[in-house]
N, C-alpha and C. Protein backbone atom coordinates (compact mmCIF):
# COMPACT_ATOMS: atom_id res chain seq x y z
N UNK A 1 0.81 -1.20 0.00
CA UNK A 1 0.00 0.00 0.00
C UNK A 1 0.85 1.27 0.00
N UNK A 2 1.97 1.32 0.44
CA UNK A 2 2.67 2.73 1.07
C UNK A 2 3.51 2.64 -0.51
N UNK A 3 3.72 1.40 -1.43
CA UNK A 3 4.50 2.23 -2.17
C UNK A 3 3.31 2.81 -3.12
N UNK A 4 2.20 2.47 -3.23
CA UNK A 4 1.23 2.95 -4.28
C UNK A 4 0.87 4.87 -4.22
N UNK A 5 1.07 5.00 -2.73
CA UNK A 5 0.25 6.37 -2.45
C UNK A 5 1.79 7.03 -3.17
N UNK A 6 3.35 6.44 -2.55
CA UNK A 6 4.45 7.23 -2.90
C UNK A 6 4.26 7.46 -4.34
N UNK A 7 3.99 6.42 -5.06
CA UNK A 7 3.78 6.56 -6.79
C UNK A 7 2.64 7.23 -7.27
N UNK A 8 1.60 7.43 -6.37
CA UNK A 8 0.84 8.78 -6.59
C UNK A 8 0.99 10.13 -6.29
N UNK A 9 1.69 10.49 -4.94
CA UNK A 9 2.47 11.47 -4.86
C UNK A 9 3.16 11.84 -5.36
N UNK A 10 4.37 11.18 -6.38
CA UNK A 10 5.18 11.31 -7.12
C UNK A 10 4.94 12.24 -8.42
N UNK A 11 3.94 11.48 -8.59
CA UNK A 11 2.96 11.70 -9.89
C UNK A 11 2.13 12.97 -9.99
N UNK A 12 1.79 13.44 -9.12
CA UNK A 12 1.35 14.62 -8.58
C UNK A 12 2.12 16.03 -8.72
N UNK A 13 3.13 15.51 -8.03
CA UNK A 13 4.64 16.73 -8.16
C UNK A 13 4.92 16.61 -9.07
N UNK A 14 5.28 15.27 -9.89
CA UNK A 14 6.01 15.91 -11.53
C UNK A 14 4.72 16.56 -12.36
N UNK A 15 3.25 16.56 -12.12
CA UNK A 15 2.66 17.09 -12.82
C UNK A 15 2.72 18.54 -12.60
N UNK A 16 2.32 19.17 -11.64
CA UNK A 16 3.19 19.99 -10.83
C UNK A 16 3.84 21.10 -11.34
N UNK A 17 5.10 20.57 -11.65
CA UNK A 17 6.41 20.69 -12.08
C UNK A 17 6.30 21.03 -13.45
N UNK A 18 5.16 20.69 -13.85
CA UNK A 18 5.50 20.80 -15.61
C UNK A 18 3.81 21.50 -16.03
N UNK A 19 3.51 22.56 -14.71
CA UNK A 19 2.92 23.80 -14.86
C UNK A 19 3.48 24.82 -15.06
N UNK A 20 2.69 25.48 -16.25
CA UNK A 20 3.77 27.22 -16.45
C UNK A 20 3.14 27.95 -15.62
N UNK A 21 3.86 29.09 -15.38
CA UNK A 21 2.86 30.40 -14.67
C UNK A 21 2.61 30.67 -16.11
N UNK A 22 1.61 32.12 -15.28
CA UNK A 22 0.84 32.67 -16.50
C UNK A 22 1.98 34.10 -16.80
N UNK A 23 1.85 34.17 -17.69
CA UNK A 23 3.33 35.25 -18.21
C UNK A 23 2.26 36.16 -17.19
N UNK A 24 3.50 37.50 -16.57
CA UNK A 24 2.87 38.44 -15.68
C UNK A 24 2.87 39.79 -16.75
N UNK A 25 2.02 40.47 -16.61
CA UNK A 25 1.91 41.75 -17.08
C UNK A 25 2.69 43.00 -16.06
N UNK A 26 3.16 44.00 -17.18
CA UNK A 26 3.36 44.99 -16.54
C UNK A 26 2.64 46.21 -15.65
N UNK A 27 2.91 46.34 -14.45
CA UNK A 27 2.30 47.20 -13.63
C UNK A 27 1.36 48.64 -14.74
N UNK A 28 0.27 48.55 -14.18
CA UNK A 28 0.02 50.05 -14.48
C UNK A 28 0.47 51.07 -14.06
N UNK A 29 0.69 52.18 -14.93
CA UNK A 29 1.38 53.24 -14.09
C UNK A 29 0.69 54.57 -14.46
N UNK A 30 0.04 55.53 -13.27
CA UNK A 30 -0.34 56.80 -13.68
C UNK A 30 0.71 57.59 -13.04
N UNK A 31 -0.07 59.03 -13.44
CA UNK A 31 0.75 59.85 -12.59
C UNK A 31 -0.09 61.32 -13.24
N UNK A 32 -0.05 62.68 -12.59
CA UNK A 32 -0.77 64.10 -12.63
C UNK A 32 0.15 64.95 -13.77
N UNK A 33 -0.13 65.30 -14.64
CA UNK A 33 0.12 65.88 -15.01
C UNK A 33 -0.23 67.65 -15.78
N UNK A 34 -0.08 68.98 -15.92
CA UNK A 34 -0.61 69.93 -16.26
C UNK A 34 -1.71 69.52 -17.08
N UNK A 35 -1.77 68.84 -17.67
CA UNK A 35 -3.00 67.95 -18.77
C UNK A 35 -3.90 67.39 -18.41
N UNK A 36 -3.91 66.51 -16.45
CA UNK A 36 -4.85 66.09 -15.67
C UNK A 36 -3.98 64.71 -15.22
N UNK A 37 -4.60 63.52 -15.31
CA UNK A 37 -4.49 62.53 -14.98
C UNK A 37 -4.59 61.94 -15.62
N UNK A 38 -3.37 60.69 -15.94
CA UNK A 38 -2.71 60.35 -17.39
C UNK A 38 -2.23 58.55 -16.43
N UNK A 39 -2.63 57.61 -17.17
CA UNK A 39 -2.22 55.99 -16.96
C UNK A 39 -1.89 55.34 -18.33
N UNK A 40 -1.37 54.87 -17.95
CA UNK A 40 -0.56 53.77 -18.69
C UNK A 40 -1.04 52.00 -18.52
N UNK A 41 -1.47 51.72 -19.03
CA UNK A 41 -2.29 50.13 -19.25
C UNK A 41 -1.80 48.88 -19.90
N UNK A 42 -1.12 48.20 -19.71
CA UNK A 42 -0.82 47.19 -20.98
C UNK A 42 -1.80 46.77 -21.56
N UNK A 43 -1.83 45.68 -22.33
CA UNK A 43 -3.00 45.54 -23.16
C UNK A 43 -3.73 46.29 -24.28
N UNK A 44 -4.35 45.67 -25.25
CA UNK A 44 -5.09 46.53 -26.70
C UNK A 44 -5.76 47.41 -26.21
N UNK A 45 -5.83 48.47 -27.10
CA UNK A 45 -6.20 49.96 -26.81
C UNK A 45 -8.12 49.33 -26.51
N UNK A 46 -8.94 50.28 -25.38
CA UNK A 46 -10.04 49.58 -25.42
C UNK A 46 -10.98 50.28 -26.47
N UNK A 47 -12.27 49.86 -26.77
CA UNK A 47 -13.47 49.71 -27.61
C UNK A 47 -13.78 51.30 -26.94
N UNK A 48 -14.85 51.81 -27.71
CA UNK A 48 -15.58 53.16 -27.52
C UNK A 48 -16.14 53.18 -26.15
N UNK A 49 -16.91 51.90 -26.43
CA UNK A 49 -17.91 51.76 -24.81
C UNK A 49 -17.12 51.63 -23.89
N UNK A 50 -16.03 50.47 -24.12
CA UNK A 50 -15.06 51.10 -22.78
C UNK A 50 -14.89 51.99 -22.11
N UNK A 51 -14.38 53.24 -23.05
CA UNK A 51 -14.00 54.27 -22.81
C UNK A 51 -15.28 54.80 -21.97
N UNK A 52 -16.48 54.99 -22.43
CA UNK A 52 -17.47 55.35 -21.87
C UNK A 52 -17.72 55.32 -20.42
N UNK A 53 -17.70 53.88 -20.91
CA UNK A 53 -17.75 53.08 -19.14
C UNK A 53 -16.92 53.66 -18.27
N UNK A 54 -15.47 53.56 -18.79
CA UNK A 54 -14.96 54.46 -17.87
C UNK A 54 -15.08 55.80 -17.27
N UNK A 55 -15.49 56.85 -18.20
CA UNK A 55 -15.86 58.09 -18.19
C UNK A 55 -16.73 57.78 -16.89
N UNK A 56 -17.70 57.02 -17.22
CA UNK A 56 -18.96 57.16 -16.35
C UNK A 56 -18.20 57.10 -14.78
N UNK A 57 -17.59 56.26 -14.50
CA UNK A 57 -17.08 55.72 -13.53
C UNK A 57 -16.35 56.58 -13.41
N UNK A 58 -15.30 57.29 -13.96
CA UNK A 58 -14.64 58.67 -13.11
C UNK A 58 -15.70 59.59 -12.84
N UNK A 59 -16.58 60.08 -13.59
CA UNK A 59 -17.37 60.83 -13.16
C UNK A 59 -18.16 60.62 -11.66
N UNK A 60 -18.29 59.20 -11.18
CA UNK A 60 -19.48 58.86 -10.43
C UNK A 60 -18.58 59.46 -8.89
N UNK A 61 -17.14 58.87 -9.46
CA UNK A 61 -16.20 59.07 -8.07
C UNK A 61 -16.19 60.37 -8.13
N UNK A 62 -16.15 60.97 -9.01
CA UNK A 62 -15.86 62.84 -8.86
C UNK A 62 -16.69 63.25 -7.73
N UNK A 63 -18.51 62.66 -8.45
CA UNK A 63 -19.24 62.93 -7.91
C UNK A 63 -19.43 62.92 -6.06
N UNK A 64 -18.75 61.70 -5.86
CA UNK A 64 -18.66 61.11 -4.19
C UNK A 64 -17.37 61.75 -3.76
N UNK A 65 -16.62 62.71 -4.44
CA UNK A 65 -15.41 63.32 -3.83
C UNK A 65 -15.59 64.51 -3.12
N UNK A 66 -14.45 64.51 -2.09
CA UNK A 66 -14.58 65.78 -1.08
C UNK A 66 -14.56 67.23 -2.57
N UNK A 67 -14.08 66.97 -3.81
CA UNK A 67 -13.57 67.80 -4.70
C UNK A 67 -14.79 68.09 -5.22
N UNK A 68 -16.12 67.29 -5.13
CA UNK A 68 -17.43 67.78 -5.85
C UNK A 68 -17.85 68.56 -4.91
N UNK A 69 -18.05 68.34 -3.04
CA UNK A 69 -18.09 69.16 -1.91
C UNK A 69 -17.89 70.51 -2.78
N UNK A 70 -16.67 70.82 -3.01
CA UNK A 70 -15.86 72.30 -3.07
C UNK A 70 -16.25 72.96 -4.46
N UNK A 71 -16.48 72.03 -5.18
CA UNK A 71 -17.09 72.57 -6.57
C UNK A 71 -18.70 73.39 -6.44
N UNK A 72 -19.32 72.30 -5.99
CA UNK A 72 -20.60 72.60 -5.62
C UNK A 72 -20.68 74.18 -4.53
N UNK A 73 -19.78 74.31 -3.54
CA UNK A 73 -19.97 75.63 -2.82
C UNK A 73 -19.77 76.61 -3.63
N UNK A 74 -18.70 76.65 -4.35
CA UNK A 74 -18.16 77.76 -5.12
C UNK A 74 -18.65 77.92 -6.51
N UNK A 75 -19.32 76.70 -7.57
CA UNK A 75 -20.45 77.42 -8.17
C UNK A 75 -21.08 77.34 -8.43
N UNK A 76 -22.33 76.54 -7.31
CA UNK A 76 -23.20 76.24 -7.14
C UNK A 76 -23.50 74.39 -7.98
N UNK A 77 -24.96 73.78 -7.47
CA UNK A 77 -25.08 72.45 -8.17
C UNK A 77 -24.93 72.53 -9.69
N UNK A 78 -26.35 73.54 -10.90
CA UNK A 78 -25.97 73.56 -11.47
C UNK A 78 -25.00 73.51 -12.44
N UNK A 79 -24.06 74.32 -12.15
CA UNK A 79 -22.47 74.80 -12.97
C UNK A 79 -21.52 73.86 -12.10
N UNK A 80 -21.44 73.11 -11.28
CA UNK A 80 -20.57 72.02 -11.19
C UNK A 80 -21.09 70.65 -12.09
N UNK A 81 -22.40 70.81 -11.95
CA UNK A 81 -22.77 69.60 -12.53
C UNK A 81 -22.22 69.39 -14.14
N UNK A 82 -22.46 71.03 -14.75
CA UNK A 82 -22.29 71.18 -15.92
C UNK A 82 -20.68 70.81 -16.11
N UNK A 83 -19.65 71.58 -14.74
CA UNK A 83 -18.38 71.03 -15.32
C UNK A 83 -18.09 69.52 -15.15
N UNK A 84 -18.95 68.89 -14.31
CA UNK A 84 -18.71 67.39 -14.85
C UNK A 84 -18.86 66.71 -15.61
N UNK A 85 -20.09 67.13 -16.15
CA UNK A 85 -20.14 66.63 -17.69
C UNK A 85 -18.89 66.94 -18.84
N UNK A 86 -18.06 67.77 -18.25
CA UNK A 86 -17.15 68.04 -19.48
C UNK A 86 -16.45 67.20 -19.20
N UNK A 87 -16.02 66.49 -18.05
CA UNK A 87 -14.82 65.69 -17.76
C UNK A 87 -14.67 64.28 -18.50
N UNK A 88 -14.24 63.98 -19.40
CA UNK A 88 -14.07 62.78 -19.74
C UNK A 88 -12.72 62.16 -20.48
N UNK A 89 -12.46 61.26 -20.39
CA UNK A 89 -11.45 59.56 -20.35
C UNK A 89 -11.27 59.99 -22.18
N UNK A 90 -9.98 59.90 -22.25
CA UNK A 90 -9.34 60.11 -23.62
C UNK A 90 -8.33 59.51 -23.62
N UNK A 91 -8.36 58.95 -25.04
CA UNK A 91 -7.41 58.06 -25.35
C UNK A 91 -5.97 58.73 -26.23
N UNK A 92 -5.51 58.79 -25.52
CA UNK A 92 -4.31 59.46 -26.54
C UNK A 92 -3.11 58.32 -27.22
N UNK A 93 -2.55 58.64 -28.19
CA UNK A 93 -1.39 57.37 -28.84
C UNK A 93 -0.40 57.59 -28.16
C-alpha cells in the first residue's frame, strides 16, 4: 500500500512541475500631469464603450469626492454639474 500512495504522490509533483505560470503583465502606471491625470495600461487599446464606461465611472467618483463638496460651494449644483459633464477619459497614442 505505502509504495502505491508514494507513486501517486510522485505523480502529482512531476505534474506539478511541468505547470507554467501565466506570463505576468506589466504594472500600471499613472501619474498628474498639467493635462490632468494620465495611466498607462498594458494591453489593446479599449473599444468606444469602454472608454465610456470608464468616463462614467470617473465621473461617479468625482461625484462622491470631497472635490465635488468644493465645486458645488463655489459654483453652485448647477455649474458644477455642468463642469462634470465636461470631464471625460481620452485616449491618446
Amino acid at each position: 500500500m505505502a509504495k502505491k500512495k508514494k507513486r501517486g504522490k510522485n505523480k502529482r509533483k512531476s505534474q506539478q512541475d511541468k505547470r507554467v505560470a501565466p506570463p505576468t503583465l506589466p504594472p500600471a502606471m499613472s501619474w498628474m500631469d498639467k493635462d490632468g491625470l494620465h495611466a498607462l495600461l498594458p494591453g489593446e487599446a479599449p473599444s468606444v464603450e469602454v472608454m465610456a464606461v470608464f468616463t462614467d465611472n470617473f465621473r461617479k467618483e468625482l461625484r462622491n469626492s470631497p472635490l465635488s463638496d468644493e465645486m458645488i460651494e463655489k459654483f453652485g449644483k448647477a455649474e458644477a454639474e455642468k463642469l462634470l459633464q465636461q470631464v471625460k477619459v481620452e485616449l491618446r497614442p
